[in-house]
PDB file of N, CA and C in Angstrom:
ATOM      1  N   UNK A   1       7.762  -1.669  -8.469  1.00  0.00           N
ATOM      2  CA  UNK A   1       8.284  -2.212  -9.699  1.00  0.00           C
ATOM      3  C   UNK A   1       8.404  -1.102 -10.741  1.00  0.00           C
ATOM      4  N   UNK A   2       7.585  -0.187 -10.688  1.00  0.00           N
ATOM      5  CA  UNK A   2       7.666   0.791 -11.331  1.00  0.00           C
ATOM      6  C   UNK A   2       9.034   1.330 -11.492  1.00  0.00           C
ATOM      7  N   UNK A   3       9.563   2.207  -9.937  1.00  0.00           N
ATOM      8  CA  UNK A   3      10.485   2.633  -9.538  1.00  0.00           C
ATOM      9  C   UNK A   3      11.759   2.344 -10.374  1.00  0.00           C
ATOM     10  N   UNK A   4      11.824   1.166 -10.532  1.00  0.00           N
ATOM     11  CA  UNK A   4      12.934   0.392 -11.433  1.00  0.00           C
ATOM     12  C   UNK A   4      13.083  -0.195 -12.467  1.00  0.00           C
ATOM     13  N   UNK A   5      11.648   0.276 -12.838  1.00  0.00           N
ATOM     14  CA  UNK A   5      11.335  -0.324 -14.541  1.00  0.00           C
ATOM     15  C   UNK A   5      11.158  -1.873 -14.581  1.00  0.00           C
ATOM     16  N   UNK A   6      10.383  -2.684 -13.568  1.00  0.00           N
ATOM     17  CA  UNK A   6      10.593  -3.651 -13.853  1.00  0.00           C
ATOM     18  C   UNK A   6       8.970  -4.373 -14.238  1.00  0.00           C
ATOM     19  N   UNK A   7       8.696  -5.693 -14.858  1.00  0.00           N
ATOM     20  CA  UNK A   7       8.099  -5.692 -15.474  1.00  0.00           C
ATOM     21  C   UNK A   7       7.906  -7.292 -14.527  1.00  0.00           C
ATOM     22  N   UNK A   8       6.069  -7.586 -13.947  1.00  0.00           N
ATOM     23  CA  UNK A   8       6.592  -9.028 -13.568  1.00  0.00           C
ATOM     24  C   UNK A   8       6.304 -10.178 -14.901  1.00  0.00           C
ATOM     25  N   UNK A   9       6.998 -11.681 -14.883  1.00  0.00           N
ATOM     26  CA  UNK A   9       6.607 -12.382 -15.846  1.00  0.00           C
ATOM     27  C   UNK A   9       4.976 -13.100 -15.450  1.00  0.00           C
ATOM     28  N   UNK A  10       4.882 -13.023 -14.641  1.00  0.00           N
ATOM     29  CA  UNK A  10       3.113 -13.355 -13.690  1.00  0.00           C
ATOM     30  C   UNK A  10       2.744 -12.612 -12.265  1.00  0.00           C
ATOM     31  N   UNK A  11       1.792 -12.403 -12.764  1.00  0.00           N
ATOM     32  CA  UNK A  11       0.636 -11.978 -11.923  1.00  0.00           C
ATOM     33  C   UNK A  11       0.047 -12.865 -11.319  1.00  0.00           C
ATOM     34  N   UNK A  12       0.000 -13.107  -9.873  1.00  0.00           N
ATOM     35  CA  UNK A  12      -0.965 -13.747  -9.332  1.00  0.00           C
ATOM     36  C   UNK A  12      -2.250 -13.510  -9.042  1.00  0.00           C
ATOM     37  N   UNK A  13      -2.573 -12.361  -8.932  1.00  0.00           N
ATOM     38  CA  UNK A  13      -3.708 -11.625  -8.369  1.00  0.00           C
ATOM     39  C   UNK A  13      -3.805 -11.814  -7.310  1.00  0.00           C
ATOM     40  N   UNK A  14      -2.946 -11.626  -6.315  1.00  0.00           N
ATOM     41  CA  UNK A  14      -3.395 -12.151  -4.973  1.00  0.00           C
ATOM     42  C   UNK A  14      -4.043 -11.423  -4.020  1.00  0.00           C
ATOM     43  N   UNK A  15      -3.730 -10.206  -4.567  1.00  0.00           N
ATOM     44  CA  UNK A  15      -4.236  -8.821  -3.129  1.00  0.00           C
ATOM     45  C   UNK A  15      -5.566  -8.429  -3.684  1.00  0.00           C
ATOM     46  N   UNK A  16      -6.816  -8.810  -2.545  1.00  0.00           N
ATOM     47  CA  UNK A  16      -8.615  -8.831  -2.900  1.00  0.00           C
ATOM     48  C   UNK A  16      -8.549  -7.836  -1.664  1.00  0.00           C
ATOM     49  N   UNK A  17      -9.632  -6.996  -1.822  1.00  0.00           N
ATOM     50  CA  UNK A  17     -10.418  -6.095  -0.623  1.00  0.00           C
ATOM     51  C   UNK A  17     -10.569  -7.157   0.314  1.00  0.00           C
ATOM     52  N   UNK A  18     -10.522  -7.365   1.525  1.00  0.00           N
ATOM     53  CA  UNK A  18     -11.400  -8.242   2.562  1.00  0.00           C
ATOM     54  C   UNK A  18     -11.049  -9.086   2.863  1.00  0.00           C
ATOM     55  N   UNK A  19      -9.991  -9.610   2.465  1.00  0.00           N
ATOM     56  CA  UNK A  19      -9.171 -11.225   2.193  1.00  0.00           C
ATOM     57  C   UNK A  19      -8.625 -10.757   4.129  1.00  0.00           C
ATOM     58  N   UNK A  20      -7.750 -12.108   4.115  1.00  0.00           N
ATOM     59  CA  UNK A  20      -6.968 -12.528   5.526  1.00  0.00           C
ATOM     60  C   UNK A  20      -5.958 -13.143   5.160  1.00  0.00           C
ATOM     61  N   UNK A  21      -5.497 -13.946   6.224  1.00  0.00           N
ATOM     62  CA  UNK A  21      -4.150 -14.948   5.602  1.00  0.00           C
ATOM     63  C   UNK A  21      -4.323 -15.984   5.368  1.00  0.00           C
ATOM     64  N   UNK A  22      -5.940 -16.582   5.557  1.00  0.00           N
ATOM     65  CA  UNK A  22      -5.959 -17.602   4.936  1.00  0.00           C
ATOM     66  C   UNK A  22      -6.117 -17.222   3.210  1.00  0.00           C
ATOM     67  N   UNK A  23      -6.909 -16.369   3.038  1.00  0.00           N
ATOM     68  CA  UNK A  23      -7.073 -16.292   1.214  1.00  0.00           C
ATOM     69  C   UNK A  23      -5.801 -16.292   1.036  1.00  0.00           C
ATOM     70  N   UNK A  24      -5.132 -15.160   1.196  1.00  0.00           N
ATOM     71  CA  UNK A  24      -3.665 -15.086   0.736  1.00  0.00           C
ATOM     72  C   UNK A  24      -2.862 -16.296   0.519  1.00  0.00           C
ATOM     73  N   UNK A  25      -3.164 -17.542   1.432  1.00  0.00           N
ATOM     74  CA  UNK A  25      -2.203 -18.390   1.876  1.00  0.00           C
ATOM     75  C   UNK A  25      -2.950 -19.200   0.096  1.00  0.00           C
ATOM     76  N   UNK A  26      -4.418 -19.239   0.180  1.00  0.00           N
ATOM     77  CA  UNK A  26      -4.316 -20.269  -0.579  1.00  0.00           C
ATOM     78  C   UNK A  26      -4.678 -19.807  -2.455  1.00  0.00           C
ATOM     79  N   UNK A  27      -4.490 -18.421  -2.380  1.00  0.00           N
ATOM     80  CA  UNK A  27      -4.090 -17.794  -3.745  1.00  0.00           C
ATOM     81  C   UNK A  27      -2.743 -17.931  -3.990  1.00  0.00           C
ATOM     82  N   UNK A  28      -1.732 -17.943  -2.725  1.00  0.00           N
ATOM     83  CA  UNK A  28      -0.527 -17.899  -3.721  1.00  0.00           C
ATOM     84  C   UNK A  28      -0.225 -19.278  -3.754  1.00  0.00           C
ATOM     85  N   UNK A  29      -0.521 -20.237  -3.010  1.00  0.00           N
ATOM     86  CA  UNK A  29      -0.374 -21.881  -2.724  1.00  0.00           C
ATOM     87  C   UNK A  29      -1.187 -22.225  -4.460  1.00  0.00           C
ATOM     88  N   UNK A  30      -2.311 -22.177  -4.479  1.00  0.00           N
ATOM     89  CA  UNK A  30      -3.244 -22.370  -6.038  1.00  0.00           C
ATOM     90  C   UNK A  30      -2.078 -21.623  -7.102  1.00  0.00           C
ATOM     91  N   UNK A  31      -1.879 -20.115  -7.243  1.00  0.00           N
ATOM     92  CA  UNK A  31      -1.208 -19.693  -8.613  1.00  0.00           C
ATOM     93  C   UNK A  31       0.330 -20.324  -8.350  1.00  0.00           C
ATOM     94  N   UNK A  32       1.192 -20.498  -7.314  1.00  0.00           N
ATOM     95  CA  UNK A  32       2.670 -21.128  -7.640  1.00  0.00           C
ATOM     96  C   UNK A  32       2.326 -22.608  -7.833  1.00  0.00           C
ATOM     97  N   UNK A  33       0.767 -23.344  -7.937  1.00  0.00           N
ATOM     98  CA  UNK A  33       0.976 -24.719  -8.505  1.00  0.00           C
ATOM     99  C   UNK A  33       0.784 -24.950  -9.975  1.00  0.00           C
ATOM    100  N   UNK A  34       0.323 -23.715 -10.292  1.00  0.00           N
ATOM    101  CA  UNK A  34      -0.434 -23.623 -11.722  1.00  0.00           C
ATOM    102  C   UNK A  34       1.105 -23.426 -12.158  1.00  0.00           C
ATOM    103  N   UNK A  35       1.858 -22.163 -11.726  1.00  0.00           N
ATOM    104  CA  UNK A  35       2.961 -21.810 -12.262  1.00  0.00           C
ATOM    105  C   UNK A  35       4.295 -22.895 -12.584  1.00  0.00           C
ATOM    106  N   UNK A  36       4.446 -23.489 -11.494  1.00  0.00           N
ATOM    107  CA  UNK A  36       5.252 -24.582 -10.865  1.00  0.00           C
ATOM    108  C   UNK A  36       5.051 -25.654 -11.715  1.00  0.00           C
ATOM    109  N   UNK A  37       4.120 -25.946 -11.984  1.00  0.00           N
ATOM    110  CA  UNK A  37       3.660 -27.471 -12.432  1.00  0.00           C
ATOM    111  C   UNK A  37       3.565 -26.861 -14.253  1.00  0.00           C
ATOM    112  N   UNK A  38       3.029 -25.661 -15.055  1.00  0.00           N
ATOM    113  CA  UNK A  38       3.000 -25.857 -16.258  1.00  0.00           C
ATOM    114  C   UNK A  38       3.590 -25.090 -16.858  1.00  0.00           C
ATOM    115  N   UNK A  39       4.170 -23.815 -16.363  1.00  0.00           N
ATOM    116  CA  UNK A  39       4.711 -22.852 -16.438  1.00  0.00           C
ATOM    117  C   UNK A  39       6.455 -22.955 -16.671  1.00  0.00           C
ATOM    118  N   UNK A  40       7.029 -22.676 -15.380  1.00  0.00           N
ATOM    119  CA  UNK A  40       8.268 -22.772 -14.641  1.00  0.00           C
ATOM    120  C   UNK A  40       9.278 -24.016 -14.860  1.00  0.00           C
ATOM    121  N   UNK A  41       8.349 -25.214 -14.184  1.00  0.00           N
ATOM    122  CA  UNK A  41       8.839 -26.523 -14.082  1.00  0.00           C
ATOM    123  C   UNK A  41      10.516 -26.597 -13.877  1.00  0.00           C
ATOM    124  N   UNK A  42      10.594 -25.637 -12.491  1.00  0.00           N
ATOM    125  CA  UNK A  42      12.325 -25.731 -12.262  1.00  0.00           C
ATOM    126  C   UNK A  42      12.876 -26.745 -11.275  1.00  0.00           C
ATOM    127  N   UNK A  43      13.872 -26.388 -11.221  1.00  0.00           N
ATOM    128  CA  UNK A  43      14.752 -27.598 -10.632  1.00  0.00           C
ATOM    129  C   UNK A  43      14.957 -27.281  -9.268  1.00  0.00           C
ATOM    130  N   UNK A  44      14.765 -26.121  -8.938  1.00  0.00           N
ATOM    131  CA  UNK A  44      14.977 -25.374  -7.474  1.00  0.00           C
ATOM    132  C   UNK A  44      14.088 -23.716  -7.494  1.00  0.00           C
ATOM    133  N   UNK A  45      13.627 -23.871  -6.211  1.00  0.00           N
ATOM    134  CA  UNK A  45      13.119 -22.549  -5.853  1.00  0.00           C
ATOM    135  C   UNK A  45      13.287 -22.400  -5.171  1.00  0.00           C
ATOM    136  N   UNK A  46      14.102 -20.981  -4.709  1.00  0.00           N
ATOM    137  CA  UNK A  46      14.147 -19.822  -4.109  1.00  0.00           C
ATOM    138  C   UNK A  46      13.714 -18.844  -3.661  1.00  0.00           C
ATOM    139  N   UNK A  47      13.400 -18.477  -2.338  1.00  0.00           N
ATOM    140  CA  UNK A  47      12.632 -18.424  -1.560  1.00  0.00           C
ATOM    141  C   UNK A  47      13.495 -17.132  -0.128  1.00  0.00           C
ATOM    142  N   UNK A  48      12.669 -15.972  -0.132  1.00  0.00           N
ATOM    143  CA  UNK A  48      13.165 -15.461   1.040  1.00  0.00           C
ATOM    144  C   UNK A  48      12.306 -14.901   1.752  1.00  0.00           C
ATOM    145  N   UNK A  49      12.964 -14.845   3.415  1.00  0.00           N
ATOM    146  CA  UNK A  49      12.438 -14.010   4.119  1.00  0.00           C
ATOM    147  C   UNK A  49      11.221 -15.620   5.040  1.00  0.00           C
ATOM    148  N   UNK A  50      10.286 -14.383   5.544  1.00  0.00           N
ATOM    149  CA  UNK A  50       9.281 -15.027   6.615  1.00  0.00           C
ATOM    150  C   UNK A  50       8.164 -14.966   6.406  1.00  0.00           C
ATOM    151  N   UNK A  51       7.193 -14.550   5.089  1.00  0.00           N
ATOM    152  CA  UNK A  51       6.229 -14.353   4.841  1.00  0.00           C
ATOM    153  C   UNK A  51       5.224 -15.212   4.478  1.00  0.00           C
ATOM    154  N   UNK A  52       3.852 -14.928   4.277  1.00  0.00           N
ATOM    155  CA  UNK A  52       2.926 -16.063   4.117  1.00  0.00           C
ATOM    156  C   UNK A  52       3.006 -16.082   2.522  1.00  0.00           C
ATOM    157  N   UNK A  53       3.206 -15.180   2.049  1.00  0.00           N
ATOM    158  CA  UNK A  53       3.508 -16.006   0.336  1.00  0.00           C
ATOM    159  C   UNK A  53       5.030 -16.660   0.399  1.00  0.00           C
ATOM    160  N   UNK A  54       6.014 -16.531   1.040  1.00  0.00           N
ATOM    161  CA  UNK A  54       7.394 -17.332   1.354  1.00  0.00           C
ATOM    162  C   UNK A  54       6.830 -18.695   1.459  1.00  0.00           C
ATOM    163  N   UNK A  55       5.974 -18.913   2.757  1.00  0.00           N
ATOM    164  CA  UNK A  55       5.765 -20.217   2.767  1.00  0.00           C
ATOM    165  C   UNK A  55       5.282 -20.996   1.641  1.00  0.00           C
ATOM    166  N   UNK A  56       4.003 -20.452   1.714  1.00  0.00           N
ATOM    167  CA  UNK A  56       2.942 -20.983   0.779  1.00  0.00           C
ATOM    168  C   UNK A  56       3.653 -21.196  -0.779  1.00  0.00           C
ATOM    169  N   UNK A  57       4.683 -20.362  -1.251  1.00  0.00           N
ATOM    170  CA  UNK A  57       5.606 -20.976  -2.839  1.00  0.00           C
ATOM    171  C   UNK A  57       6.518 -21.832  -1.864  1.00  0.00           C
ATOM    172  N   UNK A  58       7.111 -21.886  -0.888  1.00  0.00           N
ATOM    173  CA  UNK A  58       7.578 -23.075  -0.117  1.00  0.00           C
ATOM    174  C   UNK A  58       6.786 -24.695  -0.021  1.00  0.00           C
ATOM    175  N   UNK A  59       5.397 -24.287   0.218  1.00  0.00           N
ATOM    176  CA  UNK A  59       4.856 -25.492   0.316  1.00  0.00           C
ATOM    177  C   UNK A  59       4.209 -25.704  -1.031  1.00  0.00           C
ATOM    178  N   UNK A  60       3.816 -24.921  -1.889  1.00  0.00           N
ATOM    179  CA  UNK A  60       3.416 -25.567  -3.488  1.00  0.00           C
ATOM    180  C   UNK A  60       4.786 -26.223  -3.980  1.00  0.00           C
ATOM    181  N   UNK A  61       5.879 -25.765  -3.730  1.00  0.00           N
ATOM    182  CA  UNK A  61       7.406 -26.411  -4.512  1.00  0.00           C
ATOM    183  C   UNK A  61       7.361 -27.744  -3.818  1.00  0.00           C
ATOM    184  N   UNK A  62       7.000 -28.000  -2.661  1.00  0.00           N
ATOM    185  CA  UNK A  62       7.122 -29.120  -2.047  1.00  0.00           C
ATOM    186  C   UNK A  62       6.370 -29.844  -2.459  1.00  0.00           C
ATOM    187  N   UNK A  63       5.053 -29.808  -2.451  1.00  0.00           N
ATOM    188  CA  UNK A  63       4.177 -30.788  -3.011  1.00  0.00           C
ATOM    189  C   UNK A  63       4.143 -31.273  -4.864  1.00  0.00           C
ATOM    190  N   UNK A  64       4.648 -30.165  -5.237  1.00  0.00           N
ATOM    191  CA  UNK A  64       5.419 -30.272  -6.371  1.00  0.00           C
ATOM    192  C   UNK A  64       6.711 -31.613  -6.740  1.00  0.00           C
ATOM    193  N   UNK A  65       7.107 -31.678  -5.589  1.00  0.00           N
ATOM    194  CA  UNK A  65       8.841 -32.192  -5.477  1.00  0.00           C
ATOM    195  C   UNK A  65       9.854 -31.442  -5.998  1.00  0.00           C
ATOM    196  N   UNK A  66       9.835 -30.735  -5.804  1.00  0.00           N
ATOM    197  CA  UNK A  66      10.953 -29.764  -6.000  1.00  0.00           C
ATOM    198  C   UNK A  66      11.539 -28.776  -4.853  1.00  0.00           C
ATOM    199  N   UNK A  67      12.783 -29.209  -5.432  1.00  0.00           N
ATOM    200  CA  UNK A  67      13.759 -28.656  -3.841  1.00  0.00           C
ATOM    201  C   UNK A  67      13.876 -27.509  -3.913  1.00  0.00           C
ATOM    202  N   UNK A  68      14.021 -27.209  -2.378  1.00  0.00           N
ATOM    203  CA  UNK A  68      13.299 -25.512  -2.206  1.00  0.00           C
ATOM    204  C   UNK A  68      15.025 -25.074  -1.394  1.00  0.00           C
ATOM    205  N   UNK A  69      15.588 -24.096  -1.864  1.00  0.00           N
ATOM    206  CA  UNK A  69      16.259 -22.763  -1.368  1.00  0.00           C
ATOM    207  C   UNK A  69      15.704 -21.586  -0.245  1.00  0.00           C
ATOM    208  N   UNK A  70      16.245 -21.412   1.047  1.00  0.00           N
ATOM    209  CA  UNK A  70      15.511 -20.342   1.809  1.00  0.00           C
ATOM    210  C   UNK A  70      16.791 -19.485   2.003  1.00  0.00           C
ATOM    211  N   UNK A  71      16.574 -18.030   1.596  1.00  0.00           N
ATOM    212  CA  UNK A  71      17.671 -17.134   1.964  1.00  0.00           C
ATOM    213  C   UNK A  71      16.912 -16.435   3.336  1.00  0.00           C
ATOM    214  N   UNK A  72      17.272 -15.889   3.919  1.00  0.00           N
ATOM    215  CA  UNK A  72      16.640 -15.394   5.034  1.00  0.00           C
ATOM    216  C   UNK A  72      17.887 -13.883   5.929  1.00  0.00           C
ATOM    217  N   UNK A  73      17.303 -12.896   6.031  1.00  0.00           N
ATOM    218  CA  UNK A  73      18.490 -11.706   6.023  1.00  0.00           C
ATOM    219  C   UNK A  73      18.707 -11.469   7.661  1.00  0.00           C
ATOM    220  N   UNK A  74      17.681 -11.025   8.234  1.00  0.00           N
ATOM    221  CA  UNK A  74      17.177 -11.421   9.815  1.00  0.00           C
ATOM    222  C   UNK A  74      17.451  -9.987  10.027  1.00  0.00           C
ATOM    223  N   UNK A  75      16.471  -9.482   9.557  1.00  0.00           N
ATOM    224  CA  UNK A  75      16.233  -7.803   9.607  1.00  0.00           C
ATOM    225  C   UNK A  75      15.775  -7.393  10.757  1.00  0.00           C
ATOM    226  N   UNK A  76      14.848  -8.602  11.557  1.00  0.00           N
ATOM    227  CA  UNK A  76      13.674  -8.365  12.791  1.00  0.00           C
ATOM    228  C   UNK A  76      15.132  -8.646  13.873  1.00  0.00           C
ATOM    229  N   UNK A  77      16.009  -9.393  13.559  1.00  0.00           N
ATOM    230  CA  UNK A  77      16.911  -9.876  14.801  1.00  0.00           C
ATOM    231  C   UNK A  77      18.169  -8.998  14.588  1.00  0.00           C
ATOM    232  N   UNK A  78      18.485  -8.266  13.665  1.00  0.00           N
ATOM    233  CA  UNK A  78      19.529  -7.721  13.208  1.00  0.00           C
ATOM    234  C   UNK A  78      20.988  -8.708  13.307  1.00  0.00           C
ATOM    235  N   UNK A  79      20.458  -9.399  13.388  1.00  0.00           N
ATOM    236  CA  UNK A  79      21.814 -10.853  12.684  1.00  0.00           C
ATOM    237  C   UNK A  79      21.916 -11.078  11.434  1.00  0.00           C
ATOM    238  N   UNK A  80      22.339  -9.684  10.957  1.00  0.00           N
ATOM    239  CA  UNK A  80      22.478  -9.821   9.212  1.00  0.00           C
ATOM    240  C   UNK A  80      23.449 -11.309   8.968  1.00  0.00           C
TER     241      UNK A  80
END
């Protein structure tokens, strides 16, 4: 972010020494409900790629009710 001068509007804190994919899964699942629900409150989220924070703001938007967008590039299959 540096690189490009960019600045984020939130921090999740998600990256701890020692963690796995479950912490990960349920730091970014906990901060996109906080965000989602008092923050944000959008009409659609957008969403890319295959990752465990992809999902996990996938499944807080859902439990949210809010309709979710997936772009996906397919870098691993090269089926751009």
């Amino acid at each position: 972010m540096d690189l490009f001068e960019l600045e984020a509007d939130f921090d999740l804190n998600i990256m701890q020494h020692g963690q796995d994919l479950t912490d990960v899964t349920n730091r970014v699942l906990i901060g996109m409900q906080d965000l989602l629900k008092n923050e944000w409150k959008p009409d659609l989220v957008l969403i890319h790629g295959d990752t465990i924070t992809c999902f996990s703001t996938a499944l807080a938007a859902f439990y949210e009710g809010i309709v979710i967008g997936h772009v996906e590039v397919g870098l691993r299959t090269g089926n751009l």
